[in-house]
Protein backbone atom coordinates (compact mmCIF):
# COMPACT_ATOMS: atom_id res chain seq x y z
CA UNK A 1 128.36 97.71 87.50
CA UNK A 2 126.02 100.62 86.75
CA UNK A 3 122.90 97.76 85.95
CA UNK A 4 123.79 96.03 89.41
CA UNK A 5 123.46 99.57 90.93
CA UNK A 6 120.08 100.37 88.89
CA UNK A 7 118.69 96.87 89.82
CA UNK A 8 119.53 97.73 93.58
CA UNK A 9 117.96 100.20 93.35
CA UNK A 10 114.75 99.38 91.88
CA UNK A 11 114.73 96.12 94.39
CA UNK A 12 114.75 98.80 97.34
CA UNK A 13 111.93 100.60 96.15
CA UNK A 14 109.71 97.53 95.13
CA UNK A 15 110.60 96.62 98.75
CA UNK A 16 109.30 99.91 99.69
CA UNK A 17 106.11 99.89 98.37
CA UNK A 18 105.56 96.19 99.43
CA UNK A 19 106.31 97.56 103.56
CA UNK A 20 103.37 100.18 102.39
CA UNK A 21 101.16 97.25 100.60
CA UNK A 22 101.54 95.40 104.05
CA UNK A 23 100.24 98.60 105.87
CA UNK A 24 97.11 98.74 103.40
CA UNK A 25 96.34 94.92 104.05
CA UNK A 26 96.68 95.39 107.80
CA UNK A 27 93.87 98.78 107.79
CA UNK A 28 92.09 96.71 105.19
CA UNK A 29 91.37 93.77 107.87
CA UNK A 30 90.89 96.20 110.57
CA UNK A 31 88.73 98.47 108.90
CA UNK A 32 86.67 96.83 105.60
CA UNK A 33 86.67 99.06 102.70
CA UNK A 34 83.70 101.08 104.41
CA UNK A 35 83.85 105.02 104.01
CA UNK A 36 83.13 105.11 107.49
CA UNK A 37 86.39 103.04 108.39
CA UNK A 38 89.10 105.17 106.51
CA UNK A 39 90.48 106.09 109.73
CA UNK A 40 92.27 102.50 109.71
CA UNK A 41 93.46 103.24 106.31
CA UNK A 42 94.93 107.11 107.55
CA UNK A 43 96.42 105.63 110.59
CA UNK A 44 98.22 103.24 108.96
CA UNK A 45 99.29 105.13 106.33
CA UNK A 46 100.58 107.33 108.93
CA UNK A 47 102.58 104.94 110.56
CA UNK A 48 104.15 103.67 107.50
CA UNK A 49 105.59 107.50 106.81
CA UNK A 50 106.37 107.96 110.71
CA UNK A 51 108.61 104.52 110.13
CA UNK A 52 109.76 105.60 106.84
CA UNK A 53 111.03 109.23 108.59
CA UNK A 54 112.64 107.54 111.52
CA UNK A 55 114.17 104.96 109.71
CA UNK A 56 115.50 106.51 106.86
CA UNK A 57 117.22 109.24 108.74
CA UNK A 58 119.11 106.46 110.62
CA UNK A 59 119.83 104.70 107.46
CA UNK A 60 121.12 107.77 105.05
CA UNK A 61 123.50 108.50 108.27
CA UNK A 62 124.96 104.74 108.17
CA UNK A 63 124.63 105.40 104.43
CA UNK A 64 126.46 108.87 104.61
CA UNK A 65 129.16 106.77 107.26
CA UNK A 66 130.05 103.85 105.99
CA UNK A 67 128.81 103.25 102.15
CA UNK A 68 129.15 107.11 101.07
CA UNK A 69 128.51 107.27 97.21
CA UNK A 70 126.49 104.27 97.31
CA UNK A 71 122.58 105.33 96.93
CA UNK A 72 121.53 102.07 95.75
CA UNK A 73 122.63 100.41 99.16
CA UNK A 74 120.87 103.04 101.02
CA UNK A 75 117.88 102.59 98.76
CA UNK A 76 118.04 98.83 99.01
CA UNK A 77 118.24 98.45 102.61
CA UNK A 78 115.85 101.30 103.18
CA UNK A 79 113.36 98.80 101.28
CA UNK A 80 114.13 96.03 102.80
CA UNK A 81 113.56 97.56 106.59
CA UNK A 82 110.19 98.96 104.95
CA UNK A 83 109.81 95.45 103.88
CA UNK A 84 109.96 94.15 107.39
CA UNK A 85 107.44 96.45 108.99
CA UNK A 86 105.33 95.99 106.65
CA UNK A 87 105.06 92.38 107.22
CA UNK A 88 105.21 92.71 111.21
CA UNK A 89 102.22 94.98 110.95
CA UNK A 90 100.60 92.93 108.76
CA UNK A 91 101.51 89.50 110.79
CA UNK A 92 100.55 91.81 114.21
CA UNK A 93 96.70 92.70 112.97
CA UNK A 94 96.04 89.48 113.49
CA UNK A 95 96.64 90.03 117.44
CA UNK A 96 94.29 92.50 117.37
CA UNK A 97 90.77 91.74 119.62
């Protein structure tokens, strides 16, 4: 049981970084990989640690509720919400005119 846990864990925060990765690619389309541009990069990296904030609070209190004792849940789906947003912003940049 403990490698299942481990191996949650890990998944969550590969997930994690892959929501951030998604942010990157997103300012990286916007802005180029110009100096002058880095505002793109700041502003997304911004809003990934806004979303990581609001979201994790929400999910450590369902963690803390209902799967108390279980940090590799809370990790795992903590990832896998980062996951998401990272995609949507990435799949939204493409919306922008």
């Amino acid at each position: 049981m403990g490698t299942l846990r481990r191996n949650s864990t890990w998944i969550g925060l590969i997930l994690a970084v892959a929501g951030l990765a998604g942010h990157l690619f997103a300012a990286h389309a916007i802005g180029g990989v110009r100096v002058s541009n880095y505002i793109a990069y700041r502003d997304h990296i911004f809003g990934f640690f806004l979303i990581a904030v609001v979201t994790g609070a929400i999910i450590a209190g369902l963690g803390w509720r209902f799967w108390k004792g279980r940090f590799d849940i809370t990790v795992l789906v903590f990832g896998v919400v980062q996951a998401l947003f990272g995609l949507y912003v990435y799949i939204e940049r493409f919306n922008i005119g």
